[in-house]
N, C-alpha and C. Protein backbone atom coordinates (compact mmCIF):
# COMPACT_ATOMS: atom_id res chain seq x y z
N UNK A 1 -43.92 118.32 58.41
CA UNK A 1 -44.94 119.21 57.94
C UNK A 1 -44.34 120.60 57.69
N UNK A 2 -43.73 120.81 58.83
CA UNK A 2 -42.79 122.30 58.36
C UNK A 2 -42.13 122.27 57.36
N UNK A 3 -41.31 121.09 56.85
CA UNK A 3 -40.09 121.49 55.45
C UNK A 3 -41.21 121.13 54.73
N UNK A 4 -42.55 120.46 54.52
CA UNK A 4 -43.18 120.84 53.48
C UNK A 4 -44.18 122.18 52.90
N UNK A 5 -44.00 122.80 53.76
CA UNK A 5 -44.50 124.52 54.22
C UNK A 5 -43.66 125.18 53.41
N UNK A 6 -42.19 124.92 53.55
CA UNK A 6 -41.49 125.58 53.28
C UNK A 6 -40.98 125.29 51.61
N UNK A 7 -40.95 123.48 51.33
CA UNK A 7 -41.16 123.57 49.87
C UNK A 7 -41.84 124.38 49.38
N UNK A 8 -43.15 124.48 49.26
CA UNK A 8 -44.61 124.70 48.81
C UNK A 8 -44.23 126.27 48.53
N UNK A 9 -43.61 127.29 49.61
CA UNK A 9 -43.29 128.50 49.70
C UNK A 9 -42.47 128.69 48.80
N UNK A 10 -41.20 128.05 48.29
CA UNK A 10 -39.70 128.24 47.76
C UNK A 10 -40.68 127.72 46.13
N UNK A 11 -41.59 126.57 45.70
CA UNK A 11 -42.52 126.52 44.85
C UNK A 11 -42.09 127.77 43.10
N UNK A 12 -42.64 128.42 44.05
CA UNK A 12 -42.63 129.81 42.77
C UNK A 12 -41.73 130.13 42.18
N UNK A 13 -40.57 130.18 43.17
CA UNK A 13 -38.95 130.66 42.62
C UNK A 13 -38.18 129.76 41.83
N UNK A 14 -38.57 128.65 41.93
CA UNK A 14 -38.17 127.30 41.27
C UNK A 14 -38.59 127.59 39.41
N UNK A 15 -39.88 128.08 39.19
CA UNK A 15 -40.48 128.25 38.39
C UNK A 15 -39.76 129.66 37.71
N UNK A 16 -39.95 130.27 38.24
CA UNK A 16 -38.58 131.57 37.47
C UNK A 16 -37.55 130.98 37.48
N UNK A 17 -36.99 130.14 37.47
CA UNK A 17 -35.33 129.97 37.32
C UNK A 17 -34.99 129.69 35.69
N UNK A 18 -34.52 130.44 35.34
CA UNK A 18 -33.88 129.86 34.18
C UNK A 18 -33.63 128.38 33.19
N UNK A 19 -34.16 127.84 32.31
CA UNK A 19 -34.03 126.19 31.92
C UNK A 19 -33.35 126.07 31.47
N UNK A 20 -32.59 124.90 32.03
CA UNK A 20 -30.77 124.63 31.33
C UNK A 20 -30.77 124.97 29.34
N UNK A 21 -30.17 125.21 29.42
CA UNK A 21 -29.35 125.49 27.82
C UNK A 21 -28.58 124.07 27.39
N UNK A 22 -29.82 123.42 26.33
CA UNK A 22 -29.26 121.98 26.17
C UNK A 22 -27.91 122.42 25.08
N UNK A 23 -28.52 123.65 24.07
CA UNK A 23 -27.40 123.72 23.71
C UNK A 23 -25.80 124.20 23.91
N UNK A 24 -25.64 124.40 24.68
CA UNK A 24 -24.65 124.69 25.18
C UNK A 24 -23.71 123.95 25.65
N UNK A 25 -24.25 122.66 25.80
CA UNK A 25 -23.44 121.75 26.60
C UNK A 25 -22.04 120.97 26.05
N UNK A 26 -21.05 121.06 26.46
CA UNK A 26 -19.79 120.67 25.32
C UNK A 26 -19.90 119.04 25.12
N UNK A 27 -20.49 118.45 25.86
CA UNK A 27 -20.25 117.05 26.11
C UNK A 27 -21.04 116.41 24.95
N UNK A 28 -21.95 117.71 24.14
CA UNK A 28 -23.32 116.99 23.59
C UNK A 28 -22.48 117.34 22.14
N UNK A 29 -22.46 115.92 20.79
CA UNK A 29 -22.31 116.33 19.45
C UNK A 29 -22.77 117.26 18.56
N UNK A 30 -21.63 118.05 18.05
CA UNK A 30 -21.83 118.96 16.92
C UNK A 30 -21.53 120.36 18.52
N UNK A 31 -20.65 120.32 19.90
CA UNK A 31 -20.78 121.68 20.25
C UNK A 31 -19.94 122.35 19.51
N UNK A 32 -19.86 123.79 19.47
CA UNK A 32 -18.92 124.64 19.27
C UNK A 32 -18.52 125.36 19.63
N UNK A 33 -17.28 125.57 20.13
CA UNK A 33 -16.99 126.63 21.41
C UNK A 33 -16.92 128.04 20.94
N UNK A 34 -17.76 128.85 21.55
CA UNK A 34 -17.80 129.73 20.77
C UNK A 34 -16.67 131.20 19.75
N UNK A 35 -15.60 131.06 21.00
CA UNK A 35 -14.72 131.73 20.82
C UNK A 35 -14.08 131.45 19.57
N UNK A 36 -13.94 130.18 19.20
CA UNK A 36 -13.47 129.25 17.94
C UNK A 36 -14.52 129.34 16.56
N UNK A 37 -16.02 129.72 16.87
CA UNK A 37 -16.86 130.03 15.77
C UNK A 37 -16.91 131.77 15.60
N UNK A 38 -16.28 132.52 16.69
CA UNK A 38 -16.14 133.66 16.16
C UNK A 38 -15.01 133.60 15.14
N UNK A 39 -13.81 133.47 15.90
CA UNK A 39 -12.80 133.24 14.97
C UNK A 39 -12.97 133.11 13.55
N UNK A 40 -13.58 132.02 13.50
CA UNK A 40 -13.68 131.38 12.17
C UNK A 40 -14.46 132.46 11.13
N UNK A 41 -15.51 132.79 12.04
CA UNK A 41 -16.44 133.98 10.84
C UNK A 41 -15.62 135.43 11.18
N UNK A 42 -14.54 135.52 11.51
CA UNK A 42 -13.72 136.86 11.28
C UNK A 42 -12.73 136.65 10.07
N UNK A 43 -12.28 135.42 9.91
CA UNK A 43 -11.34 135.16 9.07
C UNK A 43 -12.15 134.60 7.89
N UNK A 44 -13.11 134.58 7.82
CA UNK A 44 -13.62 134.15 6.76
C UNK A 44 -14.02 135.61 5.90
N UNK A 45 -14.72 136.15 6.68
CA UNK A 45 -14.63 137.82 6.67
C UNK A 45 -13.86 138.11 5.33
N UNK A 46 -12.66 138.20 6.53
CA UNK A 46 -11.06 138.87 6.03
C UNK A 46 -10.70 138.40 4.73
N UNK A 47 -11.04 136.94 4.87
CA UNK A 47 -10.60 135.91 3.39
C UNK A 47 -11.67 136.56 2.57
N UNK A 48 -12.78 137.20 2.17
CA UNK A 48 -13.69 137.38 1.25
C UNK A 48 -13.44 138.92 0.99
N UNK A 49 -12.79 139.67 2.23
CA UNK A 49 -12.65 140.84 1.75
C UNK A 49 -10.92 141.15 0.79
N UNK A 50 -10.12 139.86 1.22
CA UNK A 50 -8.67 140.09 0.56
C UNK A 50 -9.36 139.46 -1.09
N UNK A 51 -10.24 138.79 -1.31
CA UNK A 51 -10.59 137.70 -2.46
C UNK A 51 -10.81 138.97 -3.36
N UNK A 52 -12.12 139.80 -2.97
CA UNK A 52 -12.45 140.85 -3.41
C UNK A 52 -11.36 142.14 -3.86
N UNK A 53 -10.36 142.55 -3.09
CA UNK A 53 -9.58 143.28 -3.52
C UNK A 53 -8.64 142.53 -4.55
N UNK A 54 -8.07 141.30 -4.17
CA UNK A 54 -7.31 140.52 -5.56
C UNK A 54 -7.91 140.64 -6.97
N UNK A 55 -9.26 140.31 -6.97
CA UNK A 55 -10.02 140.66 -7.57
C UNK A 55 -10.35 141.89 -8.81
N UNK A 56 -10.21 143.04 -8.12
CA UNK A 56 -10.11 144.49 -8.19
C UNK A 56 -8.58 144.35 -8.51
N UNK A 57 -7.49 144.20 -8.24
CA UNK A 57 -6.48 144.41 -9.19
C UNK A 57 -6.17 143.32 -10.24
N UNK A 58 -6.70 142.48 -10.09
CA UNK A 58 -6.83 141.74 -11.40
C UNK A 58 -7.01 142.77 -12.69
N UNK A 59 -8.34 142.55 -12.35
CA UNK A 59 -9.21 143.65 -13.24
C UNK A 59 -8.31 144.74 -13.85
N UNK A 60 -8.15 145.71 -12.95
CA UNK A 60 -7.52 146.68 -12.99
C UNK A 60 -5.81 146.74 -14.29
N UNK A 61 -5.25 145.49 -13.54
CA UNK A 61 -3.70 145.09 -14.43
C UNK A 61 -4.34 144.40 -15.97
N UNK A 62 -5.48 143.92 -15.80
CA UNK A 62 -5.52 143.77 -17.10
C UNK A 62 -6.45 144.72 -18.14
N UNK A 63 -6.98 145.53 -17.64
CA UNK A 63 -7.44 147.12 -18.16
C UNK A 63 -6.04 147.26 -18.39
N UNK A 64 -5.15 147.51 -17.79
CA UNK A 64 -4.00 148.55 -18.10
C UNK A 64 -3.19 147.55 -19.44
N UNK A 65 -3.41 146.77 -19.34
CA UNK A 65 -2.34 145.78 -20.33
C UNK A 65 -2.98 145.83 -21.38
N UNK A 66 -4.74 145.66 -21.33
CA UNK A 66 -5.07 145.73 -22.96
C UNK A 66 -4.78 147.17 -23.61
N UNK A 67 -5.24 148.45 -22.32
CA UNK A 67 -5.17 149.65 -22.99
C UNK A 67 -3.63 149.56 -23.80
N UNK A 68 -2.53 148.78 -23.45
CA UNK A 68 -0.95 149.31 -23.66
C UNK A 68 -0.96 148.33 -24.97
N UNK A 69 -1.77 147.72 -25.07
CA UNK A 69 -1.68 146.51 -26.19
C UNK A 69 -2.22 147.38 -27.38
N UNK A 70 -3.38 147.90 -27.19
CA UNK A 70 -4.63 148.50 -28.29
C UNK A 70 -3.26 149.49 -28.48
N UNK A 71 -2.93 150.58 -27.68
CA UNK A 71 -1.74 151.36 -28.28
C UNK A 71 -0.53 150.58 -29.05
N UNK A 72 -0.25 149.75 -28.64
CA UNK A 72 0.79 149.00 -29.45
C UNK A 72 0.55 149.19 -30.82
N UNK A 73 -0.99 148.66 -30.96
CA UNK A 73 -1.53 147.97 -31.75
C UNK A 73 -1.65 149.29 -33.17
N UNK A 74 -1.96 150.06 -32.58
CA UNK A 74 -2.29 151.77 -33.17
C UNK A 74 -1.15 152.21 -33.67
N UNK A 75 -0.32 152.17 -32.40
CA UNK A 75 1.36 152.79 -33.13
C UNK A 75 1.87 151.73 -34.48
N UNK A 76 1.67 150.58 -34.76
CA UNK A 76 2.18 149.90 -35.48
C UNK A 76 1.25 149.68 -36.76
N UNK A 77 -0.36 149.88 -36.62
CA UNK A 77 -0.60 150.08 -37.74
C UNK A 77 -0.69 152.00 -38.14
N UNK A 78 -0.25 152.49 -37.67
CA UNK A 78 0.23 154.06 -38.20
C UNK A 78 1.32 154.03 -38.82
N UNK A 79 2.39 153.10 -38.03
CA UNK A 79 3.72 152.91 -39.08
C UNK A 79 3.44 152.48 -40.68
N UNK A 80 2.69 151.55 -40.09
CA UNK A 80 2.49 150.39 -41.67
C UNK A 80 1.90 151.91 -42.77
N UNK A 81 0.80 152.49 -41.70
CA UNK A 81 -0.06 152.86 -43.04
C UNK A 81 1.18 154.20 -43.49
N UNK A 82 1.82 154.66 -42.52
CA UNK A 82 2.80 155.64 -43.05
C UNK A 82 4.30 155.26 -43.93
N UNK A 83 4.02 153.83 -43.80
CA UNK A 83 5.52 153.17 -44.66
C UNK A 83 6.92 153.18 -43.93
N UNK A 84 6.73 153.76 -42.00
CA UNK A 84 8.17 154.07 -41.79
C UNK A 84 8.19 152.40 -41.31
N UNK A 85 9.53 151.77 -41.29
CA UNK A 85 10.05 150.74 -40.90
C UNK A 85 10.32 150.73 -39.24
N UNK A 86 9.76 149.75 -39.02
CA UNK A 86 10.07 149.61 -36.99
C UNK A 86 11.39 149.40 -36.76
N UNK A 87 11.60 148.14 -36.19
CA UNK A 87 12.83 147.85 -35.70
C UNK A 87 13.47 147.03 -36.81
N UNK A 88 14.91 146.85 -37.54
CA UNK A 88 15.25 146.59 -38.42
C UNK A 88 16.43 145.82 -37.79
N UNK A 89 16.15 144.18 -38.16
CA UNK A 89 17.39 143.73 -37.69
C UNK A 89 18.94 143.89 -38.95
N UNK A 90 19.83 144.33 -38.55
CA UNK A 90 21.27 144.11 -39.46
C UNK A 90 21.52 143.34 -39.85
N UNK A 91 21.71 143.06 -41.00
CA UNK A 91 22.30 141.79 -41.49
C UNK A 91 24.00 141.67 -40.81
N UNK A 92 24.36 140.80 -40.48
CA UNK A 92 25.96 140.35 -39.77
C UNK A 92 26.82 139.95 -40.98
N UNK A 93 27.26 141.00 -41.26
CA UNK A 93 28.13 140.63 -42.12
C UNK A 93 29.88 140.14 -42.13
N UNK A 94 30.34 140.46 -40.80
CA UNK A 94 31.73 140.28 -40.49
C UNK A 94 31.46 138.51 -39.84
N UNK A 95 30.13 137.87 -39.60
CA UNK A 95 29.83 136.95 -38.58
C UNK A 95 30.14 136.82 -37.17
N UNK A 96 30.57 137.65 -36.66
CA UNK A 96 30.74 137.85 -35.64
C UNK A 96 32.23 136.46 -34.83
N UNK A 97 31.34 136.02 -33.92
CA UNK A 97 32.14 135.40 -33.14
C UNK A 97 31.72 133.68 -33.61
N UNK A 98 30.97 133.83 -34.59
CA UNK A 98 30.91 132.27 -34.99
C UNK A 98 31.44 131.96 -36.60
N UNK A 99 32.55 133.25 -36.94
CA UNK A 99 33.23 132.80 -38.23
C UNK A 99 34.55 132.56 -37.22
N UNK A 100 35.20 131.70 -37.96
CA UNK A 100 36.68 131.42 -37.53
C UNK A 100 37.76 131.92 -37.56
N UNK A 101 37.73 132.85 -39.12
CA UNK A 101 39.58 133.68 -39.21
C UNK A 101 38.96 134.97 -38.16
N UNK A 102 37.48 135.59 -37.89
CA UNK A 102 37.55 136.64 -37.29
C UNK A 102 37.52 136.29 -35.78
N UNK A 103 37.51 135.08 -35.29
CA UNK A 103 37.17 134.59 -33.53
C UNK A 103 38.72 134.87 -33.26
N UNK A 104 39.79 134.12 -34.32
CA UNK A 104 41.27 134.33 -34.06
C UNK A 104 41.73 135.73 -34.06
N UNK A 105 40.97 136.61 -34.85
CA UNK A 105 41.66 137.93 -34.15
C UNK A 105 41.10 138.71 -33.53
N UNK A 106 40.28 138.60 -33.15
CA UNK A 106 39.74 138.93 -32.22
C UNK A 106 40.04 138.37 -30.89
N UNK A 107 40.62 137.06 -31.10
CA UNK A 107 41.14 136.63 -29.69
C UNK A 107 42.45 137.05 -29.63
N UNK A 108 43.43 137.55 -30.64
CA UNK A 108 45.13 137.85 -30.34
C UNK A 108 44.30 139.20 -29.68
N UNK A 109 43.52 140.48 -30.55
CA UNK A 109 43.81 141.18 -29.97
C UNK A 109 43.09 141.44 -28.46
N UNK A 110 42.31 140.78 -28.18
CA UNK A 110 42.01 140.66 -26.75
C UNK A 110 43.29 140.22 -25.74
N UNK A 111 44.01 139.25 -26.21
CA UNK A 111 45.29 138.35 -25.60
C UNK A 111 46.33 139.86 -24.95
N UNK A 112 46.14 141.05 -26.03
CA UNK A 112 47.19 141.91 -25.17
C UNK A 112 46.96 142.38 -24.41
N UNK A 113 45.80 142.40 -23.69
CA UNK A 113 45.18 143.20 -22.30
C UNK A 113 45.08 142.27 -21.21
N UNK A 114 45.63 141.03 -21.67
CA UNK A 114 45.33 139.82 -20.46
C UNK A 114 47.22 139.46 -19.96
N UNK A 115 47.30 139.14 -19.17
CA UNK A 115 48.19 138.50 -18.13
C UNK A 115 49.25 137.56 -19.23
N UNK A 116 50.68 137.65 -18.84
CA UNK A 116 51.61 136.97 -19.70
C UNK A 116 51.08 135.21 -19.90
N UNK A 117 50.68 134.88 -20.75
CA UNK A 117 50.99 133.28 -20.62
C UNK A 117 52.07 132.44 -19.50
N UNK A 118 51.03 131.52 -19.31
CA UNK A 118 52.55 130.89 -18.38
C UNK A 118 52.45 128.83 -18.89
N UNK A 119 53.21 128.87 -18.16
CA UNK A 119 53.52 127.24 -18.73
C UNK A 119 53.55 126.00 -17.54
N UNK A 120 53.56 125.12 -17.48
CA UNK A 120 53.87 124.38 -16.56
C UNK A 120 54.79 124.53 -15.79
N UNK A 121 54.87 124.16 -14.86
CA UNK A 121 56.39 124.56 -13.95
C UNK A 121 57.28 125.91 -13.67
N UNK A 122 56.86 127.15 -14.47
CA UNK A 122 56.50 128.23 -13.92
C UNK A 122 57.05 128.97 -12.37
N UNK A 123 56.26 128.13 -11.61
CA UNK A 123 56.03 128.40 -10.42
C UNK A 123 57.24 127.73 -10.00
N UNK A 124 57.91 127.00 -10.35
CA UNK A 124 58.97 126.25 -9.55
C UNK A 124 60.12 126.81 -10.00
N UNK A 125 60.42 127.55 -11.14
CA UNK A 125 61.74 127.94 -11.52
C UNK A 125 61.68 129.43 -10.61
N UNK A 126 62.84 129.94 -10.17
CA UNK A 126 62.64 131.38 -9.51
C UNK A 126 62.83 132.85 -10.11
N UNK A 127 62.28 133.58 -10.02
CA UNK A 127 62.27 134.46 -10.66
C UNK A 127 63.07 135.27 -10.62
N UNK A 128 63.32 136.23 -11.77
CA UNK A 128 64.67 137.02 -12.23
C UNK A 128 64.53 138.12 -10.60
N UNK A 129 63.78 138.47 -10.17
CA UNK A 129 64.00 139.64 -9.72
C UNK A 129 62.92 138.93 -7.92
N UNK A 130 63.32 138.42 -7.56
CA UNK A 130 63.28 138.18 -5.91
C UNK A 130 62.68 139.22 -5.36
N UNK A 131 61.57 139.38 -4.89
CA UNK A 131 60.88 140.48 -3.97
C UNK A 131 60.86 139.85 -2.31
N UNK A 132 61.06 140.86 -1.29
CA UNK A 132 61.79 140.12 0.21
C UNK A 132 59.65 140.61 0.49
N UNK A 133 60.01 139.03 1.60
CA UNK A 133 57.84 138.93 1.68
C UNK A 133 58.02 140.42 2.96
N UNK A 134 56.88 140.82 3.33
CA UNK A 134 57.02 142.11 3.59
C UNK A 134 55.67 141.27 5.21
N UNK A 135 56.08 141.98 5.87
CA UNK A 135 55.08 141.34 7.21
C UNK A 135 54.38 142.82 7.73
């Protein structure tokens, strides 16, 4: 009779206590720990605020490229309407390095700034003038 006195008393406090938090429970599908769903919405954050600035220089580099284009575009019809000539390629008249009598002299006279010719075996005959190896 006494410990049921004493239930009956303790009664009330039972009733203020707090009711479990079903969600919370890790054991139950779909939990998420929370530290891991902050995470996630910080970097998602971050990812929408780097998207946004990429964004903004997109923009920006291609403002600057049309403005440099439209000038292109201005300087070259000012030429036209003024008659001066742009860039003028030369006609090649010597052919350069793909005619043949001029590749040959052009290669002797390159040949005098380069190193004596040598020949096979070279290295095995000894030379006029012997230098002593130096340590």
């Amino acid at each position: 009779m006494k410990k049921l006195l004493i239930l009956a008393a303790l009664m009330p406090f039972a009733v203020l206590a707090q009711p479990l938090n079903t969600t919370n429970n890790p054991n139950q599908p779909g939990y998420v720990i929370p530290s891991q769903q902050r995470m996630q919405t910080e970097m998602n954050t971050q990812q929408q605020q780097q998207k946004g600035m990429l964004n903004q220089q997109l923009q920006n580099q291609n403002q600057v490229q049309q403005q440099h284009l439209q000038t292109q575009m201005n300087s070259n019809q000012q030429r036209v309407l003024n008659g001066q000539p742009g860039e003028q390629v030369l006609p090649n008249t010597s052919g350069g390095m793909l005619s043949g009598s001029n590749s040959d002299r052009t290669l002797n006279s390159s040949q005098q700034h380069m190193l004596p010719q040598t020949q096979n075996g070279d290295l095995l005959s000894t030379p006029s003038n012997p230098q002593p190896l130096s340590r």
